[in-house]
C-alpha atoms as a PDB file:
ATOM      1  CA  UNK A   1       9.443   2.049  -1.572  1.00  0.00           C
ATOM      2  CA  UNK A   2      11.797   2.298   0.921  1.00  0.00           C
ATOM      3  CA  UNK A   3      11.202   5.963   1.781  1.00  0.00           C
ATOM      4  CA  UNK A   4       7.605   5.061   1.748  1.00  0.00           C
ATOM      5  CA  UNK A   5       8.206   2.867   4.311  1.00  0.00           C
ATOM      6  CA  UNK A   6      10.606   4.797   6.507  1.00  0.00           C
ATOM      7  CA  UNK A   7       7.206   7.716   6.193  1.00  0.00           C
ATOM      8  CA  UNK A   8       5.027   4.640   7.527  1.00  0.00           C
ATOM      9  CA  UNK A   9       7.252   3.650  10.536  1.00  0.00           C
ATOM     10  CA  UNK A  10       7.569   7.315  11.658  1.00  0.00           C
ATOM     11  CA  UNK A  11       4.128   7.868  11.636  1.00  0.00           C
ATOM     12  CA  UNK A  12       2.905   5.033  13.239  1.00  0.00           C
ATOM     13  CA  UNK A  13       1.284   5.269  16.533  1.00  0.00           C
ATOM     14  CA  UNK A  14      -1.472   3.776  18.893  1.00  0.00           C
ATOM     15  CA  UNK A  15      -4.239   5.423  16.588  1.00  0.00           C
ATOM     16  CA  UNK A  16      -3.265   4.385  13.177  1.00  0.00           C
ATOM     17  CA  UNK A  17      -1.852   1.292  14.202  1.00  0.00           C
ATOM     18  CA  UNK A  18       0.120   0.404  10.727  1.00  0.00           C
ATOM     19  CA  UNK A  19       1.145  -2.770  10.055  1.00  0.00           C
ATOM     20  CA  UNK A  20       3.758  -2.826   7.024  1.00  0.00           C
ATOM     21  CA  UNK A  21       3.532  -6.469   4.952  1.00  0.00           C
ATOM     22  CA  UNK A  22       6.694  -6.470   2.761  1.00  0.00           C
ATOM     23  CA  UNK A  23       7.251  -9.304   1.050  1.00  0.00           C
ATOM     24  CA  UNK A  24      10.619  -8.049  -0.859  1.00  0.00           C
ATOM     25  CA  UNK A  25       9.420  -8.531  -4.343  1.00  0.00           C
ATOM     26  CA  UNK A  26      10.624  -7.154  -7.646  1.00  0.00           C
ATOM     27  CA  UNK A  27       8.666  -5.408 -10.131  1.00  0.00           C
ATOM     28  CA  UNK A  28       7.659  -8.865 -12.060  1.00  0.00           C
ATOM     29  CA  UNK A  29       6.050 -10.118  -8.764  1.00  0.00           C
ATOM     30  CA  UNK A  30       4.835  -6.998  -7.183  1.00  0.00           C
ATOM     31  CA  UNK A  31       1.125  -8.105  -7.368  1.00  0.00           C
ATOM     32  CA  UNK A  32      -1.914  -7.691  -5.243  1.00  0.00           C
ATOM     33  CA  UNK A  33      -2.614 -12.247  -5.947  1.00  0.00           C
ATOM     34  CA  UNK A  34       1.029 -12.340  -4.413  1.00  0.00           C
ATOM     35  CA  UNK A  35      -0.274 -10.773  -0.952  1.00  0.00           C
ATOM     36  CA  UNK A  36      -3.418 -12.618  -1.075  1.00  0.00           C
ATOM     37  CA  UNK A  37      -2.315 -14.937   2.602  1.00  0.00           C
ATOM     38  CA  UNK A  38      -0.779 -11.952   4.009  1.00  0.00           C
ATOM     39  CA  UNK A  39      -4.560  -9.965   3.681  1.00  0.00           C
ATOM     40  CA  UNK A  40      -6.451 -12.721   4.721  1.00  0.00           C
ATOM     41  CA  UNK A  41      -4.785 -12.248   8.107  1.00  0.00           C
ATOM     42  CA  UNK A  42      -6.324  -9.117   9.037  1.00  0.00           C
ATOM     43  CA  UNK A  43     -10.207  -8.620   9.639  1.00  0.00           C
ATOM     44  CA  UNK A  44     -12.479  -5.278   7.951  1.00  0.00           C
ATOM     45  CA  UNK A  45     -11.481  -3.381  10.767  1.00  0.00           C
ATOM     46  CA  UNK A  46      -8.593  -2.964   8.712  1.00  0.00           C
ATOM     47  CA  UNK A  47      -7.633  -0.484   5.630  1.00  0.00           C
ATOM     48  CA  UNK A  48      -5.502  -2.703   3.412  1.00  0.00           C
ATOM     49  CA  UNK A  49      -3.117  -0.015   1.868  1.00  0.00           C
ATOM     50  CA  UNK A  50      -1.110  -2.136  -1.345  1.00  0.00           C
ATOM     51  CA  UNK A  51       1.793   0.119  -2.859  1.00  0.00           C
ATOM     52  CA  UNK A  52       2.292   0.014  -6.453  1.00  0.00           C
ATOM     53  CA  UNK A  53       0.648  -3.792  -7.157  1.00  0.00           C
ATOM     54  CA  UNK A  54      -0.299  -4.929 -10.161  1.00  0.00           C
ATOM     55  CA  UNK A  55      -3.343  -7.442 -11.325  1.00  0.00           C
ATOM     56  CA  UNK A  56      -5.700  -4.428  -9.746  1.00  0.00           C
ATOM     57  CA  UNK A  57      -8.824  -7.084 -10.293  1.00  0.00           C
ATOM     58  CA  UNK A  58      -7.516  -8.846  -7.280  1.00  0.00           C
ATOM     59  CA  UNK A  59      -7.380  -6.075  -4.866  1.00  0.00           C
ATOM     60  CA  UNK A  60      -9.598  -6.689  -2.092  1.00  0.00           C
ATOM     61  CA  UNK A  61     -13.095  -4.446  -2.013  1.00  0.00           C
ATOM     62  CA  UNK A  62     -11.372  -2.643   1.291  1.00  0.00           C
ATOM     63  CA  UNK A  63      -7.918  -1.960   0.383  1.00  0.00           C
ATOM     64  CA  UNK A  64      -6.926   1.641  -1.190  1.00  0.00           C
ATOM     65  CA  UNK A  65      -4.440   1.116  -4.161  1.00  0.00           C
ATOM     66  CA  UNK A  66      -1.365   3.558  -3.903  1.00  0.00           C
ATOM     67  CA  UNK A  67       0.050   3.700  -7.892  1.00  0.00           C
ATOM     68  CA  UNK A  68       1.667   6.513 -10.421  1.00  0.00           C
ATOM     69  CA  UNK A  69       2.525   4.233 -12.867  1.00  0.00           C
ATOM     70  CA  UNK A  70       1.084   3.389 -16.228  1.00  0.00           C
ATOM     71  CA  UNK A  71      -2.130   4.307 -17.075  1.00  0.00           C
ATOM     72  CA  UNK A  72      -2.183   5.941 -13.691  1.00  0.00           C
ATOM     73  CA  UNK A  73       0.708   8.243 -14.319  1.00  0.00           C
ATOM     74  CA  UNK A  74      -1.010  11.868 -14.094  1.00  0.00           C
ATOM     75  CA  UNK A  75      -1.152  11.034 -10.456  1.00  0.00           C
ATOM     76  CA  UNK A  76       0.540  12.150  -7.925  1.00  0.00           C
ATOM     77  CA  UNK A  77       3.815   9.606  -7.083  1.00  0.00           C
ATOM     78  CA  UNK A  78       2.950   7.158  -4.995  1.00  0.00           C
ATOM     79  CA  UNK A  79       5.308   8.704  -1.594  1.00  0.00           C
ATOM     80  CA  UNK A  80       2.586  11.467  -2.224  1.00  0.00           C
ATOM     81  CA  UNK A  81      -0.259   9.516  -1.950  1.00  0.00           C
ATOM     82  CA  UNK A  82       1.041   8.136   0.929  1.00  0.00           C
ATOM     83  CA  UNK A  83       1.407  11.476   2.425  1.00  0.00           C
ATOM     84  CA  UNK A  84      -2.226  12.729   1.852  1.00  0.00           C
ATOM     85  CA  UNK A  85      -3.354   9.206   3.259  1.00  0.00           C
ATOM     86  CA  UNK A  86      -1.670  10.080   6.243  1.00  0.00           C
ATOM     87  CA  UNK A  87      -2.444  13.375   6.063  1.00  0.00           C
ATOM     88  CA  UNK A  88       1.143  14.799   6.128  1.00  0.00           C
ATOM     89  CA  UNK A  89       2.276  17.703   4.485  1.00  0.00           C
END
């Protein structure tokens, strides 16, 4: 996660405009209910991006769920998906 977010802060810029919401939680409490304030906070202008968040049912019709885990490990890892969101190589 921390990579991930050291790729987000680099390639942030006037166009993409990333905001990074990190609330510090374990595994346990890594959920998509637990950012449910935070989201409310920004308008469908927005791409909500969650990084490996469980309780999928409670991801928000506009947000893009980043995961390699579980039944969603033939993916590629989640720093990847990152990448290709960003387009970076």
């Amino acid at each position: 996660m921390l990579e991930i977010e050291k790729i987000l802060r680099k390639f942030n810029n006037e166009d993409l405009q990333i905001k990074i919401e990190n609330m510090g939680l374990n595994w346990s409490g890594a959920s998509w209910n637990a950012y449910k304030e935070v989201i409310k906070k920004y308008d469908d202008d927005y791409t909500i991006v969650g990084i490996e968040l469980f309780d999928r049912e409670a991801k928000p019709a506009n947000a893009v769920d980043i995961n390699h885990h579980n039944q969603r490990r033939c993916e590629p890892s989640s720093i990847e998906q990152v990448a290709r969101l960003l387009d970076v190589n």
